[in-house]
Protein backbone atom coordinates (compact mmCIF):
# COMPACT_ATOMS: atom_id res chain seq x y z
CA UNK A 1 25.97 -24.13 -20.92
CA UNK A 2 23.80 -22.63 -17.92
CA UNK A 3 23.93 -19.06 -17.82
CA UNK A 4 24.33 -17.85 -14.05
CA UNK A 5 22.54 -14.56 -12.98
CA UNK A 6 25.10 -11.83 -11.58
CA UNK A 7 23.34 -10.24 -9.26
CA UNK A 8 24.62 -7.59 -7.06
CA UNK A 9 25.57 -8.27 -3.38
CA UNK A 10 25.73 -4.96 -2.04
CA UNK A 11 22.63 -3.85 -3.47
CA UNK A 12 20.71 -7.16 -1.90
CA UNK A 13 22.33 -6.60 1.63
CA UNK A 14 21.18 -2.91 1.25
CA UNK A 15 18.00 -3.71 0.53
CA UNK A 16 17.55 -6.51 2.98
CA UNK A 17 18.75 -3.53 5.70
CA UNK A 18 16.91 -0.97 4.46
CA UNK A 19 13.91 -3.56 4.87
CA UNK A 20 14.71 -4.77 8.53
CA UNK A 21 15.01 -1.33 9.36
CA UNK A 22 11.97 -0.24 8.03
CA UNK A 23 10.29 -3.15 10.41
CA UNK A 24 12.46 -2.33 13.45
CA UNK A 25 11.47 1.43 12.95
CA UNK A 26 7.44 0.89 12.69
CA UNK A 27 7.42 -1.67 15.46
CA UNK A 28 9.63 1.85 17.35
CA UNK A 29 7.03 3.64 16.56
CA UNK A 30 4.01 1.55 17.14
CA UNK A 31 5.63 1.00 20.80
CA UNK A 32 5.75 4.86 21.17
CA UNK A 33 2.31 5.70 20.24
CA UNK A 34 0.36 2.53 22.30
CA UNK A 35 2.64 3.55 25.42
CA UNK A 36 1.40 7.50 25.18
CA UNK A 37 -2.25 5.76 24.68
CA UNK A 38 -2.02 3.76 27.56
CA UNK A 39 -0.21 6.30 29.87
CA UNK A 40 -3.52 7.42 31.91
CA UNK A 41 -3.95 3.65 32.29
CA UNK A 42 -2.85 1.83 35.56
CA UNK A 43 -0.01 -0.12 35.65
CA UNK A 44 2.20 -2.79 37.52
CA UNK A 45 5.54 -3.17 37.06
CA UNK A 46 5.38 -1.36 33.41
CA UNK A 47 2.37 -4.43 32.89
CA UNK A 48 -1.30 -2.23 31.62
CA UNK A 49 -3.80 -4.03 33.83
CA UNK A 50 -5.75 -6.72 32.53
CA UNK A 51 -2.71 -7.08 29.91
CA UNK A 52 -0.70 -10.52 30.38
CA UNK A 53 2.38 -8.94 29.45
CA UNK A 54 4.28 -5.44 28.95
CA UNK A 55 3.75 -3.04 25.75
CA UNK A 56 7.28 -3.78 24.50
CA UNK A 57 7.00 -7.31 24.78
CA UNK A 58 3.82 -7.63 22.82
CA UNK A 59 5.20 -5.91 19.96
CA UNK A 60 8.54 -7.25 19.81
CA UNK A 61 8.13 -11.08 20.23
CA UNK A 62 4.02 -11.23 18.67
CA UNK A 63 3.66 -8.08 16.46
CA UNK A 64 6.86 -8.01 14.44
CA UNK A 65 7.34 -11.61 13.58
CA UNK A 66 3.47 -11.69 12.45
CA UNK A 67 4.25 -8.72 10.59
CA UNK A 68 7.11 -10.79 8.57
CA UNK A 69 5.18 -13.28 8.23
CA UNK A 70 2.01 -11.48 6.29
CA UNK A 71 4.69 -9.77 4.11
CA UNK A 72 6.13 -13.20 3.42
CA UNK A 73 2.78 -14.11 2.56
CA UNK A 74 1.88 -10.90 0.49
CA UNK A 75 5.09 -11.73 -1.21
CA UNK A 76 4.02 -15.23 -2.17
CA UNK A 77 0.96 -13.99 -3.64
CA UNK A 78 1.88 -11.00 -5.43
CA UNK A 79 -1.68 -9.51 -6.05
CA UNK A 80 -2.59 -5.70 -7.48
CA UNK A 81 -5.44 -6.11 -5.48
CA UNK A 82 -5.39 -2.94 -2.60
CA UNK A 83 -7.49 -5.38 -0.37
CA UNK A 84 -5.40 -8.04 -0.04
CA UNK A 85 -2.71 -6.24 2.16
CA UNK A 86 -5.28 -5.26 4.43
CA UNK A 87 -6.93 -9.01 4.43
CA UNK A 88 -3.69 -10.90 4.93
CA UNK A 89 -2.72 -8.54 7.88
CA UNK A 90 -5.78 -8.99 9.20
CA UNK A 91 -5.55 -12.39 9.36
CA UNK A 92 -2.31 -12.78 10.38
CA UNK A 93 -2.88 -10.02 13.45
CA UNK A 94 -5.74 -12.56 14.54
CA UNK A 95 -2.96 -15.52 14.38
CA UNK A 96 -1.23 -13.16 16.46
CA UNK A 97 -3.37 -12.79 18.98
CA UNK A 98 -4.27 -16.25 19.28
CA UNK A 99 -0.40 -16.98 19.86
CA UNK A 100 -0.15 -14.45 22.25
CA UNK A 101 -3.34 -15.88 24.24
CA UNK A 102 -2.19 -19.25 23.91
CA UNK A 103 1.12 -18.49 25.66
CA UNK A 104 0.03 -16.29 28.30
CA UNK A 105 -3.36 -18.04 29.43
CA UNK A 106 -5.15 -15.09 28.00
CA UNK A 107 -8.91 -14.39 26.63
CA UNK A 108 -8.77 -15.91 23.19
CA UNK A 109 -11.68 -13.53 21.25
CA UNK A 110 -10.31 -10.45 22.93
CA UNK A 111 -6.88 -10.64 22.27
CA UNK A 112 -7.47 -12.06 18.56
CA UNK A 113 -9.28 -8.74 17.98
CA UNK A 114 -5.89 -6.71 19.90
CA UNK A 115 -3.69 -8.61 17.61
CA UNK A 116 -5.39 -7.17 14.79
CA UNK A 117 -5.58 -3.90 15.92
CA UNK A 118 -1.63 -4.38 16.59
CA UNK A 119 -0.64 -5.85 12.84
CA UNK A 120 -2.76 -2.72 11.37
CA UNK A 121 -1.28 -0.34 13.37
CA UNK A 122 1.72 -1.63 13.07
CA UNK A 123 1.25 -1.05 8.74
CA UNK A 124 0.18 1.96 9.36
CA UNK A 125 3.56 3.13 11.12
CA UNK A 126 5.40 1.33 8.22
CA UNK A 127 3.33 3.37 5.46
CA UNK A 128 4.25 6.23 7.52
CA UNK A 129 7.90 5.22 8.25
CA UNK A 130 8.88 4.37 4.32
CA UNK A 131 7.94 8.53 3.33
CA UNK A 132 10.76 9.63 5.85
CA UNK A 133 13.64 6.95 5.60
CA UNK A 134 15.91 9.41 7.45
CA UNK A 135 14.09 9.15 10.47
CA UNK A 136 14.65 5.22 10.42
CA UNK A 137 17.02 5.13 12.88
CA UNK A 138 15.58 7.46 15.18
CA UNK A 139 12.38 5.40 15.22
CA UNK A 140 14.33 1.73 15.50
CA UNK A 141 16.28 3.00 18.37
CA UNK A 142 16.86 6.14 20.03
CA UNK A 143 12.84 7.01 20.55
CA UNK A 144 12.18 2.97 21.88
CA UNK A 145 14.67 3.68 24.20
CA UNK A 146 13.89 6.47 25.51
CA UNK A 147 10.44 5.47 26.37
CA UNK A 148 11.67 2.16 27.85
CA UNK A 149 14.14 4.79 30.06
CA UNK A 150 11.11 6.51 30.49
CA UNK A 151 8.64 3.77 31.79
């Protein structure tokens, strides 16, 4: 007879939202603090110049699915090792910034490098994020938001 693992529903949906969240809250915040950076910068129709596309959209649709997919990968390999993270999210930023170049006829070598800056800054805000999990909410909505009101 095959014993079958009970496993708690409620506590796997809560940590599955407490996890998307988390990721919706750090990419919040990483939008906030490159749009204050960038705010002496020109612009065109909320585009930085020499960007191929807006803040928002770079972090949204490159950023945070690159993001997933170097803690899928981090997952998989389930080192102690403290330079691991920071190698797989390299790595996966440059991916990022490859895709991003592909698909927007950008420089290759330049943006690589910006998609790595992105990923790490984009840990960064989730280190940050996970000590205060009652801002969460604030920083996956009402702050991206505003600055999209904003700008």
């Amino acid at each position: 007879m095959n014993k079958i693992n009970d496993y708690d529903i409620s506590s796997v949906r809560l940590s599955s939202g407490m996890y998307a969240l988390t990721k919706l809250a750090c990419a919040g915040l990483t939008y906030v603090l490159i749009t204050l950076l960038m705010l002496g910068f020109p612009q065109s129709d909320g585009i930085p110049e020499g960007w191929p596309l807006s803040i928002p959209y770079a972090i949204y649709a490159y950023g945070l699915p690159a993001a997933l997919v170097a803690d899928v990968l981090l997952r998989i390999l389930r080192s102690k090792s403290p330079i691991l993270p920071l190698a797989v999210y390299v790595v996966t930023g440059f991916g990022a910034g490859l895709w991003l170049a592909a698909e927007q006829g950008a420089e290759y070598l330049l943006w690589g490098l910006g998609g790595v800056l992105g990923l790490l800054l984009l840990r960064v805000t989730q280190l940050g994020v996970e000590r205060f999990p009652l801002l969460l909410p604030v920083f996956a909505l009402f702050l991206p938001l505003l600055c999209l009101l904003l700008s």
